[in-house]
C-alpha atoms as a PDB file:
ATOM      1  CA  UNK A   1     111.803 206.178  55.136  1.00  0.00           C
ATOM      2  CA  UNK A   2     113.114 202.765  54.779  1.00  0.00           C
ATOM      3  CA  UNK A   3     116.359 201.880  57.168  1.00  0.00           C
ATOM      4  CA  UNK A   4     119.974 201.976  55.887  1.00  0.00           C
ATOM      5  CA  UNK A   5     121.648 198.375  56.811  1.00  0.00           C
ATOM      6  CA  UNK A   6     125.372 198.724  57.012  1.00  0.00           C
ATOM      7  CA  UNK A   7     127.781 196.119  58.714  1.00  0.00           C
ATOM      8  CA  UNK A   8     128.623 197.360  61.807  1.00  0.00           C
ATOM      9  CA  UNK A   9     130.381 195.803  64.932  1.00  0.00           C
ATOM     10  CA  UNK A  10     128.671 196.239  68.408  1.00  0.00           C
ATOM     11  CA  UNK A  11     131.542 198.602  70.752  1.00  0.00           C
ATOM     12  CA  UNK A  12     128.795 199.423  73.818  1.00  0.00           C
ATOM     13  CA  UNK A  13     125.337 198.835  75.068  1.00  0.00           C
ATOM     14  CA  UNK A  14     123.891 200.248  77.908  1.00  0.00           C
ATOM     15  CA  UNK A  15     119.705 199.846  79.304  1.00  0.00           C
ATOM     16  CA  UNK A  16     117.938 202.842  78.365  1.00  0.00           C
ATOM     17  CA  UNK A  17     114.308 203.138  79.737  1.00  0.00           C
ATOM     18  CA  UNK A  18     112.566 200.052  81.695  1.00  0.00           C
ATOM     19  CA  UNK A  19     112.937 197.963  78.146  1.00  0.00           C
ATOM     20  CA  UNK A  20     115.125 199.323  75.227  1.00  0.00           C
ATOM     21  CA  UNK A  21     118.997 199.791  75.038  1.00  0.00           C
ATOM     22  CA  UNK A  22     121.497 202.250  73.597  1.00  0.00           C
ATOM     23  CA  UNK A  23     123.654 200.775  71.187  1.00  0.00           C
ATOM     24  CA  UNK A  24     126.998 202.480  69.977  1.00  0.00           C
ATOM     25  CA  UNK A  25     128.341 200.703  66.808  1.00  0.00           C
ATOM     26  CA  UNK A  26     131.002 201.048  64.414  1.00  0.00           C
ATOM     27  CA  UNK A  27     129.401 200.828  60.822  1.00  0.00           C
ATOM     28  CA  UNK A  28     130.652 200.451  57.563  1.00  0.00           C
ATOM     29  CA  UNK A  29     128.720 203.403  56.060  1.00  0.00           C
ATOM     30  CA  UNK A  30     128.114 205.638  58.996  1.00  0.00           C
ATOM     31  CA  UNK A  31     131.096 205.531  60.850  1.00  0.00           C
ATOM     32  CA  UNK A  32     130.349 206.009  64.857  1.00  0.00           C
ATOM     33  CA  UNK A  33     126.499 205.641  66.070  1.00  0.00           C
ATOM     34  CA  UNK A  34     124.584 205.451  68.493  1.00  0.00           C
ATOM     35  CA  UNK A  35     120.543 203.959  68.090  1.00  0.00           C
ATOM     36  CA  UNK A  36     118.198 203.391  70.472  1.00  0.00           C
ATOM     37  CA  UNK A  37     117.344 198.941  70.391  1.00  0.00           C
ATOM     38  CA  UNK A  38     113.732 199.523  71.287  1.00  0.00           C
ATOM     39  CA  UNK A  39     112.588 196.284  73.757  1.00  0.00           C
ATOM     40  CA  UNK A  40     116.090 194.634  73.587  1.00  0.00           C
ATOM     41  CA  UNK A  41     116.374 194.876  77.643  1.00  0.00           C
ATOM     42  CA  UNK A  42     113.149 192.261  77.025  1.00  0.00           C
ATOM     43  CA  UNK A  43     113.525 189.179  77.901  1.00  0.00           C
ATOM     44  CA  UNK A  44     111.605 187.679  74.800  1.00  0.00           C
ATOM     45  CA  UNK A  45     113.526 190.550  72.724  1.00  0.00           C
ATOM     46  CA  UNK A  46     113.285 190.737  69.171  1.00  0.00           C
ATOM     47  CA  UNK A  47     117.281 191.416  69.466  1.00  0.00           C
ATOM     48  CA  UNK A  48     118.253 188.859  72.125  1.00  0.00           C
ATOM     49  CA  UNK A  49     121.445 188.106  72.679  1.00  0.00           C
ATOM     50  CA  UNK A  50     122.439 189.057  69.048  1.00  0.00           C
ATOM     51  CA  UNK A  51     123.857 193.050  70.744  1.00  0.00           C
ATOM     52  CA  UNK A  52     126.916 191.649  72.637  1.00  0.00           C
ATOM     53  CA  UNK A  53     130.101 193.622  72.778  1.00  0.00           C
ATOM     54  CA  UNK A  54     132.250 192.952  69.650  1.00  0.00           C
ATOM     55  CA  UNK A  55     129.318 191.354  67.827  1.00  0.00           C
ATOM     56  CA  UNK A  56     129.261 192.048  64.015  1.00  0.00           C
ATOM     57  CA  UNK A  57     126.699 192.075  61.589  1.00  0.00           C
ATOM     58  CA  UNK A  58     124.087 193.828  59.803  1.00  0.00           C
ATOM     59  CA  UNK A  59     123.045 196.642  61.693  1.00  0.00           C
ATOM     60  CA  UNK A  60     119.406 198.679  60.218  1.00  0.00           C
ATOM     61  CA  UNK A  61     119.095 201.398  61.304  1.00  0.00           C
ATOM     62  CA  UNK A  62     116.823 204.730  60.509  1.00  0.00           C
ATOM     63  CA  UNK A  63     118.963 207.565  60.707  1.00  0.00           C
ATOM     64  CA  UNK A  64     117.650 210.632  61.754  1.00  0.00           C
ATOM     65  CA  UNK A  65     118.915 213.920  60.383  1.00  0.00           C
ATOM     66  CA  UNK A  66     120.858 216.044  62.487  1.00  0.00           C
ATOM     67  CA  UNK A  67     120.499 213.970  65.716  1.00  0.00           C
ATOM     68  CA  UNK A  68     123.183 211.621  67.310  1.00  0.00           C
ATOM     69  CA  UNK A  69     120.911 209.325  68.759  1.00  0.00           C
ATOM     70  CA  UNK A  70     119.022 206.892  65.825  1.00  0.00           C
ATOM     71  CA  UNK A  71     116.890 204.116  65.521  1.00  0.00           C
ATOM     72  CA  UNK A  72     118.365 200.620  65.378  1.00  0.00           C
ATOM     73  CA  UNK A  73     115.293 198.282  63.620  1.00  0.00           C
ATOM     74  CA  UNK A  74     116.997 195.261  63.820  1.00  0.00           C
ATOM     75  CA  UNK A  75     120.648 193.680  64.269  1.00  0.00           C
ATOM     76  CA  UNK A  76     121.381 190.598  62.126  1.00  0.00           C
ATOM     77  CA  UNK A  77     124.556 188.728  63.929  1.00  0.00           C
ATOM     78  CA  UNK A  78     127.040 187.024  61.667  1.00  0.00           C
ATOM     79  CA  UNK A  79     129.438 186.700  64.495  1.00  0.00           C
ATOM     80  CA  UNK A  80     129.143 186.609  68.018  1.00  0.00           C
ATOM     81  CA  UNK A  81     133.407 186.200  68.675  1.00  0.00           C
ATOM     82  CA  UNK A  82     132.956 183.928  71.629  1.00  0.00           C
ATOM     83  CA  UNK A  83     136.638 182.908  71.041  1.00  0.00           C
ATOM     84  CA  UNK A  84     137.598 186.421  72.500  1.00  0.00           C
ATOM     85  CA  UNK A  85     135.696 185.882  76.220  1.00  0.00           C
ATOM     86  CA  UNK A  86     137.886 182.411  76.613  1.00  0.00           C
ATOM     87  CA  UNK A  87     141.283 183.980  77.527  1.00  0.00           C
ATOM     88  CA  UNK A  88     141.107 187.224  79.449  1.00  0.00           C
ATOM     89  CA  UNK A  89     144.139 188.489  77.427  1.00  0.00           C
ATOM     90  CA  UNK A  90     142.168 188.473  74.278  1.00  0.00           C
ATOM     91  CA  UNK A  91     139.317 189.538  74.997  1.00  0.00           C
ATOM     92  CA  UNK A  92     140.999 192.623  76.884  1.00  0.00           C
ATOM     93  CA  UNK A  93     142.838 193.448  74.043  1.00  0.00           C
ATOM     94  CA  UNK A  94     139.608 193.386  72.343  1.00  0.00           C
ATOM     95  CA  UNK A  95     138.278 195.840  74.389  1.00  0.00           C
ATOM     96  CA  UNK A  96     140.958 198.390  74.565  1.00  0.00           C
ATOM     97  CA  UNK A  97     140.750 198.675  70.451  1.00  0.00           C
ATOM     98  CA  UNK A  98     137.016 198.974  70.960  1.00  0.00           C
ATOM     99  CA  UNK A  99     137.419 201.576  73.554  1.00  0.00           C
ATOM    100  CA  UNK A 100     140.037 203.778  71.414  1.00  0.00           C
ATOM    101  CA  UNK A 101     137.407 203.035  68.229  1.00  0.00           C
ATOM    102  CA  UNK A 102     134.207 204.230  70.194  1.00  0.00           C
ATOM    103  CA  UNK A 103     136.349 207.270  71.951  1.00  0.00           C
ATOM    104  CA  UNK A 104     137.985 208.625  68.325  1.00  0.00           C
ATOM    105  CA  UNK A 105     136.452 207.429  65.839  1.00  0.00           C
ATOM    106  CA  UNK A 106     134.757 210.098  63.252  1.00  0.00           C
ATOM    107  CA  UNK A 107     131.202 209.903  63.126  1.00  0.00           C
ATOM    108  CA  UNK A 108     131.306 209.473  59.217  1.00  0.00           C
ATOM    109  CA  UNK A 109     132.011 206.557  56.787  1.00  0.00           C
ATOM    110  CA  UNK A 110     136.062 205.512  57.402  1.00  0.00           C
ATOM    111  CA  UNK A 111     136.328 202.390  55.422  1.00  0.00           C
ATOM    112  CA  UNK A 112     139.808 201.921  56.747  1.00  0.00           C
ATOM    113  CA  UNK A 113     139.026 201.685  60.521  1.00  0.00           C
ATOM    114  CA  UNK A 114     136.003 199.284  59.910  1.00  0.00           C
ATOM    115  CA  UNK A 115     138.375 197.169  57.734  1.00  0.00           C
ATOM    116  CA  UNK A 116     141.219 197.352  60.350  1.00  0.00           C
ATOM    117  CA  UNK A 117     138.905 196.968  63.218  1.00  0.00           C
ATOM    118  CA  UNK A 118     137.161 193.759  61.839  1.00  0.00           C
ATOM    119  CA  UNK A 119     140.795 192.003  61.147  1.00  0.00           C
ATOM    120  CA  UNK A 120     142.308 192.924  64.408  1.00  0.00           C
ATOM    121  CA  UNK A 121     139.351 191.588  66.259  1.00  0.00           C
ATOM    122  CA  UNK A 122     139.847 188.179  64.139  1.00  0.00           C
ATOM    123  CA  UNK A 123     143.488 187.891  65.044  1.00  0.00           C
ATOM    124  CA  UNK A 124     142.775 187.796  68.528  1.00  0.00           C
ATOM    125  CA  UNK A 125     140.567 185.557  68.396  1.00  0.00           C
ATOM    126  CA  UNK A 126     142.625 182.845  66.684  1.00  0.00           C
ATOM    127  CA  UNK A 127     146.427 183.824  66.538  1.00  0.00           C
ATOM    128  CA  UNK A 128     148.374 181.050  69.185  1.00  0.00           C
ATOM    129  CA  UNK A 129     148.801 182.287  72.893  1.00  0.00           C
ATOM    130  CA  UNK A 130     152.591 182.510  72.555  1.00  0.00           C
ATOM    131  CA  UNK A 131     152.017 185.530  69.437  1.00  0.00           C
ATOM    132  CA  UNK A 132     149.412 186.895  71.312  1.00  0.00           C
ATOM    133  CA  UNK A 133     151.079 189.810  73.111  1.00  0.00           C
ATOM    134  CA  UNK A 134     152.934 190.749  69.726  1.00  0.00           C
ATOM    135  CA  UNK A 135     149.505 191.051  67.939  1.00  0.00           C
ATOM    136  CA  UNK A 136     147.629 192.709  70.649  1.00  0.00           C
ATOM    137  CA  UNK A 137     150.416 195.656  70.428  1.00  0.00           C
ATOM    138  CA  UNK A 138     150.312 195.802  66.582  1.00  0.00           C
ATOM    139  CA  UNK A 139     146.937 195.754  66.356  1.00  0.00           C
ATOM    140  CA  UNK A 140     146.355 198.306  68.849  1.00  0.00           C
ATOM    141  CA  UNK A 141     149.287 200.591  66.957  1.00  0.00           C
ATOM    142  CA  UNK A 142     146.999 199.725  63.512  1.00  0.00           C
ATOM    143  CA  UNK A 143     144.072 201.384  65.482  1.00  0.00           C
ATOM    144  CA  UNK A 144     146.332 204.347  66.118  1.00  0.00           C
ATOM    145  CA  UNK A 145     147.508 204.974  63.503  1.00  0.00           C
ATOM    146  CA  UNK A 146     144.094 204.633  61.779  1.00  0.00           C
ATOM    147  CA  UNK A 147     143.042 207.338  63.883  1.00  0.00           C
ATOM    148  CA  UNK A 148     145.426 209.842  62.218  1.00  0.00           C
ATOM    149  CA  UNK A 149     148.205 209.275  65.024  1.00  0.00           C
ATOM    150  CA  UNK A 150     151.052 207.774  63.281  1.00  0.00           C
ATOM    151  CA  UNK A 151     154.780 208.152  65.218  1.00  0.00           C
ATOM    152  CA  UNK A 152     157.589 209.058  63.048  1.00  0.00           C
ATOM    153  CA  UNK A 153     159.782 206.559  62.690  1.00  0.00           C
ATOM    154  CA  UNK A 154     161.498 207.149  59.115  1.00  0.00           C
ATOM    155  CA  UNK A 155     162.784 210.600  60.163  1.00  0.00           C
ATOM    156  CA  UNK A 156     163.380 212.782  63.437  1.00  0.00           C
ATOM    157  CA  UNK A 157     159.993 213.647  64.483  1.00  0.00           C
ATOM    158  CA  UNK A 158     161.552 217.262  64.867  1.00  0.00           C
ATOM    159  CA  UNK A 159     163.535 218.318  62.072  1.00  0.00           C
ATOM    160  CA  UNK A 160     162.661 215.283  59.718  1.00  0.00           C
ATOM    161  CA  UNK A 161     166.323 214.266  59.685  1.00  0.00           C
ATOM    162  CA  UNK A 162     167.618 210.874  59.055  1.00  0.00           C
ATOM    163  CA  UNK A 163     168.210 208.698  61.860  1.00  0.00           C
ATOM    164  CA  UNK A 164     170.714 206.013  61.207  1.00  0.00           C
ATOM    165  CA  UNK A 165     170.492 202.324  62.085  1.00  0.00           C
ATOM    166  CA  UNK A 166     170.963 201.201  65.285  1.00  0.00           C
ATOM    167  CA  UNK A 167     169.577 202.577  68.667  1.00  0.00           C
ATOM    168  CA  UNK A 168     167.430 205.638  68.712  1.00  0.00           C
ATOM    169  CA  UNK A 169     165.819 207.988  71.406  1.00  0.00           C
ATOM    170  CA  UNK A 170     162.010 208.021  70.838  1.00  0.00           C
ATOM    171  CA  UNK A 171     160.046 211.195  72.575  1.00  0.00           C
ATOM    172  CA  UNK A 172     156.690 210.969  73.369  1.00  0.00           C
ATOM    173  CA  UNK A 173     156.077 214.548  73.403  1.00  0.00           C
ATOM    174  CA  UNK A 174     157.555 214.967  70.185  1.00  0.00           C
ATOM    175  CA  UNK A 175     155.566 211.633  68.931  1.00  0.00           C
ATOM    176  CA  UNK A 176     158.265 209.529  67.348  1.00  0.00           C
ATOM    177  CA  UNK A 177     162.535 208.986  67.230  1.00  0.00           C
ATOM    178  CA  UNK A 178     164.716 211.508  67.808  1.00  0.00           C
ATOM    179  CA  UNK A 179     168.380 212.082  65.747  1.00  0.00           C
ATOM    180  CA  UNK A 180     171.364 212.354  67.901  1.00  0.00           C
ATOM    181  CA  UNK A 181     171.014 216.269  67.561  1.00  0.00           C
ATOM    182  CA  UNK A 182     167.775 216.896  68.738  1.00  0.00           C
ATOM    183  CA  UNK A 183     167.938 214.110  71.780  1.00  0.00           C
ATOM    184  CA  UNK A 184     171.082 215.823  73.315  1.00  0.00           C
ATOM    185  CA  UNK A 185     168.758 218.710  73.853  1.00  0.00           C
ATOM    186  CA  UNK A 186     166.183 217.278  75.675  1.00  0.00           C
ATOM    187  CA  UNK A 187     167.493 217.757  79.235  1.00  0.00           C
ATOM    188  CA  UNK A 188     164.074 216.459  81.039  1.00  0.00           C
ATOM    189  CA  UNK A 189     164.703 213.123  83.458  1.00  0.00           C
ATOM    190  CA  UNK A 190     162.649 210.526  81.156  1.00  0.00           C
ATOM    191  CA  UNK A 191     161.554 212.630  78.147  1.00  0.00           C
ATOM    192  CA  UNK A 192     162.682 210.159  75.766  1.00  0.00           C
ATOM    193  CA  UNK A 193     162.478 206.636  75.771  1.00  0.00           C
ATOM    194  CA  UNK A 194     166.175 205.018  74.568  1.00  0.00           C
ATOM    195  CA  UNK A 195     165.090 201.462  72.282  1.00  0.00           C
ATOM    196  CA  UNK A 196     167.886 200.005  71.342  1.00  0.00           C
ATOM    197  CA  UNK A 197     168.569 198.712  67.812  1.00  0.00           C
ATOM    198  CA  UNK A 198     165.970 195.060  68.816  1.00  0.00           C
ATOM    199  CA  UNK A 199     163.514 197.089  70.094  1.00  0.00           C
ATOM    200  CA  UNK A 200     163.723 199.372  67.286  1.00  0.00           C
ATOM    201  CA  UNK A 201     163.058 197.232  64.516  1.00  0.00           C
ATOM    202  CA  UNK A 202     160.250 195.674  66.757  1.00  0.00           C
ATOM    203  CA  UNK A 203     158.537 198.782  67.007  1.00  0.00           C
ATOM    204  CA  UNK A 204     158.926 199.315  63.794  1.00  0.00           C
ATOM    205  CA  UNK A 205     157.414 196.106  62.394  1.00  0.00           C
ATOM    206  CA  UNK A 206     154.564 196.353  65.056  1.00  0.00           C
ATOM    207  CA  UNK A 207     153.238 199.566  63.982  1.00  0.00           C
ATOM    208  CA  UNK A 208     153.541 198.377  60.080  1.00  0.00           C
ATOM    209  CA  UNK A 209     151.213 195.535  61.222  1.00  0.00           C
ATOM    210  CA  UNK A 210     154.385 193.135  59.629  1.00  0.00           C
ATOM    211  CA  UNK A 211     154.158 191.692  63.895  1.00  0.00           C
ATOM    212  CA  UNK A 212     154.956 187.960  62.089  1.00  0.00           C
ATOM    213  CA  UNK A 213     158.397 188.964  61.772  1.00  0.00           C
ATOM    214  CA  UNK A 214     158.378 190.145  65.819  1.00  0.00           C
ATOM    215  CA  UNK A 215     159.439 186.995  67.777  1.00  0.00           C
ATOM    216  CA  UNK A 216     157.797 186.650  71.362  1.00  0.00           C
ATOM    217  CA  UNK A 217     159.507 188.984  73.013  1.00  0.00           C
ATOM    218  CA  UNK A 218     160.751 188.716  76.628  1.00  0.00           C
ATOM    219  CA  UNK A 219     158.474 190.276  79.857  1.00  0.00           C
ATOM    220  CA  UNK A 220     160.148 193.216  80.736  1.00  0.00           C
ATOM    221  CA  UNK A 221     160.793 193.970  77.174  1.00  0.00           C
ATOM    222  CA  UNK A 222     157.106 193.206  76.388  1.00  0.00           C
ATOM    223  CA  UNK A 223     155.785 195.279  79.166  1.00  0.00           C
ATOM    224  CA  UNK A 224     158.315 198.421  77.569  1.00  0.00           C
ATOM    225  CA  UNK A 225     156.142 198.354  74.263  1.00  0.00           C
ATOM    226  CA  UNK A 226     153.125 198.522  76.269  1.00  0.00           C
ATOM    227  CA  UNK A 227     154.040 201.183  78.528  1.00  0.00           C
ATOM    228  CA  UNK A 228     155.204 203.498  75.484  1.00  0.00           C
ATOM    229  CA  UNK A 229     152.078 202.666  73.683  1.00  0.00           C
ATOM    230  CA  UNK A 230     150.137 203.773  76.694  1.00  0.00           C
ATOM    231  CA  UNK A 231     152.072 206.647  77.056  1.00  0.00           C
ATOM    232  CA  UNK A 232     151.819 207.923  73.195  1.00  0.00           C
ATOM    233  CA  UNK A 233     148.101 207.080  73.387  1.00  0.00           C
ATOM    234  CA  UNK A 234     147.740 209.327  76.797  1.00  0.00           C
ATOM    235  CA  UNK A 235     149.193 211.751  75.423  1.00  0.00           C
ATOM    236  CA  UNK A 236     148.448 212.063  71.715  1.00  0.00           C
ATOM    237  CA  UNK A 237     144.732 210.523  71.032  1.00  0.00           C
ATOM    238  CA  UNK A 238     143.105 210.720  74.353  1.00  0.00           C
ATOM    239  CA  UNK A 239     144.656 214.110  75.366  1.00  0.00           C
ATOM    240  CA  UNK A 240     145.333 212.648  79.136  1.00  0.00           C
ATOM    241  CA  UNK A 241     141.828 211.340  79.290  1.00  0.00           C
ATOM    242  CA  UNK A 242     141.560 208.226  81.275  1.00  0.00           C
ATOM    243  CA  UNK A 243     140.755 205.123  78.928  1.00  0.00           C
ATOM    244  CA  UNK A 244     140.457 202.200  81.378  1.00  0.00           C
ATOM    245  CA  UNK A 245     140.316 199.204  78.975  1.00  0.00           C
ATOM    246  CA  UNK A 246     143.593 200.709  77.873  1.00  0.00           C
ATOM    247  CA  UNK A 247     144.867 201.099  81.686  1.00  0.00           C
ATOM    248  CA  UNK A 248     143.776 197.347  81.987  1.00  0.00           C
ATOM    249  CA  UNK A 249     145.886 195.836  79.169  1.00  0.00           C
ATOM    250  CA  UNK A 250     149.175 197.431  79.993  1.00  0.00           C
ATOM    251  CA  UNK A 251     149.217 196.222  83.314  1.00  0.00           C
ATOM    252  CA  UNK A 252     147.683 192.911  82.458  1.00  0.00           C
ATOM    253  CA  UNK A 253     150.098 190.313  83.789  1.00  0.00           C
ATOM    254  CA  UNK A 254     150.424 188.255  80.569  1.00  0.00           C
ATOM    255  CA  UNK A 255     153.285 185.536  81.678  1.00  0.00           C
ATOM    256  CA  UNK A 256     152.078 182.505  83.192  1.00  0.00           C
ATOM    257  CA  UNK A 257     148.939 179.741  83.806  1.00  0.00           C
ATOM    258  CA  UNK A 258     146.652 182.190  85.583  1.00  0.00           C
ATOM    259  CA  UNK A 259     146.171 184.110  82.085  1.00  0.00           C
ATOM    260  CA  UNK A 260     144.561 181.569  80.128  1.00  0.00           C
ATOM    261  CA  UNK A 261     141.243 181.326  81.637  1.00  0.00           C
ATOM    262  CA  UNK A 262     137.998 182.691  80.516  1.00  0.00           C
ATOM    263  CA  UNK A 263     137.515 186.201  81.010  1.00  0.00           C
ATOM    264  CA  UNK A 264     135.481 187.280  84.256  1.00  0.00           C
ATOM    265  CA  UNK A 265     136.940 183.401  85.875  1.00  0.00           C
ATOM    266  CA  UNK A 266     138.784 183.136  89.185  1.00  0.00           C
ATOM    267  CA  UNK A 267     142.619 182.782  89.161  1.00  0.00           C
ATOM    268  CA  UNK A 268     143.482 179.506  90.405  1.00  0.00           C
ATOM    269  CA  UNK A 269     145.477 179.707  93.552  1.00  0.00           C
ATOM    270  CA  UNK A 270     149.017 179.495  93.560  1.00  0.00           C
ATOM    271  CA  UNK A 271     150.731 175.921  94.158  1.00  0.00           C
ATOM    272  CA  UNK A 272     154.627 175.904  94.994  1.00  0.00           C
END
């Protein structure tokens, strides 16, 4: 049987045995895999260094009916996104939309993930430092809402009412805004979230993926967004499983020098 060869984007890799690797891959065709990279943990490797994380390509691979774990023949990279590993922001951004990808993801063909996936990875990798933050938290939102986890933000994510302009209550629980009505019954210290009528409209364009029309927006109303992403991730798609890339990001300090270093470098010490 001849090997299917799908694009696919590389999400983990892990040693398996004294010479091969297990590969887990987003494809085009297959949706979520994992394939056993015979002799890739070589160091003359058919593969080498082609199965980084966030690599895309041409992944063949012989599928094996009803098993999870498949064959991967051979990997052809197109790109390696080295751009990503040069600021730690990026490429941990990177990593928490692979993480939610490889956690969630079906394990059959979703074009629109793939698509989304491959665009958000590009954006990261080029958009300028200052509208990095903005397009980290859309394109993480895109992934969400990919997944099947939208928030409601046209009506009251209880009774589907109409919320009018201006400042809103958003719930977590209930996964989206809240009308007037239905916040005044939730009694629970710091059930809902109140954005006012800025943060609103910034939520709302982030999660659209319109995060050109979000200006930079200011630290502790940056680090907001990325707690209530967290939180509606925690408790929506991961069920209160721990994601750690995800941990990582939100409490990423993203203001100042000490950011824009490769990933894995030492922060420079401090001068006054």
């Amino acid at each position: 049987m001849a090997p299917i060869a799908t694009p696919a984007i590389i999400l983990h890799s892990f040693k398996y045995s004294e010479s091969s690797k297990i590969v887990r891959m987003l494809t085009s065709e297959l949706g979520v895999v994992s394939a056993v990279a015979k002799g890739a943990a070589r160091p003359k490797s058919k593969f080498g260094a082609r199965l980084q994380i966030l690599s895309e390509g041409t992944a063949h691979i012989y599928v094996k009916p009803n098993r999870d774990l498949h064959t991967l023949a051979e990997f052809e990279a197109e790109k390696i996104r080295h751009d990503l590993a040069s600021d730690v922001r990026r490429y941990v951004s990177a990593s928490a939309l692979a993480e939610l990808v490889l956690r969630f993801a079906p394990t059959e063909r979703n074009e629109e993930i793939y698509v989304r996936l491959v665009a958000y990875l590009d954006s990261l990798a080029t958009v300028p430092a200052e509208h990095l933050e903005t397009t980290s938290l859309s394109a993480l939102w895109g992934i969400v809402c990919a997944l099947g986890f939208e928030p409601a933000m046209d009506g009251c994510a209880r009774d589907g009412r109409q919320i009018p302009d201006g400042s809103a209550a958003f719930s977590i629980a209930d996964g989206g805004l809240l009308c007037s009505a239905c916040a005044r019954g939730t009694h629970v210290k710091g059930a809902t979230t109140r954005l006012s009528s800025e943060d609103r409209a910034a939520l709302g364009y982030l999660i659209e993926g319109r995060c050109d029309e979000v200006s930079p927006l200011p630290p502790r109303h940056a680090a907001a967004h990325r707690r209530l992403l967290s939180r509606f991730v925690t408790r929506h798609v991961s069920e209160d499983r721990e994601l750690k890339a995800l941990a990582f990001w939100e409490t990423l300090e993203w203001d100042g020098p000490s950011n824009h270093r490769p990933f894995g470098a030492t922060p420079k010490e401090k001068t006054s």
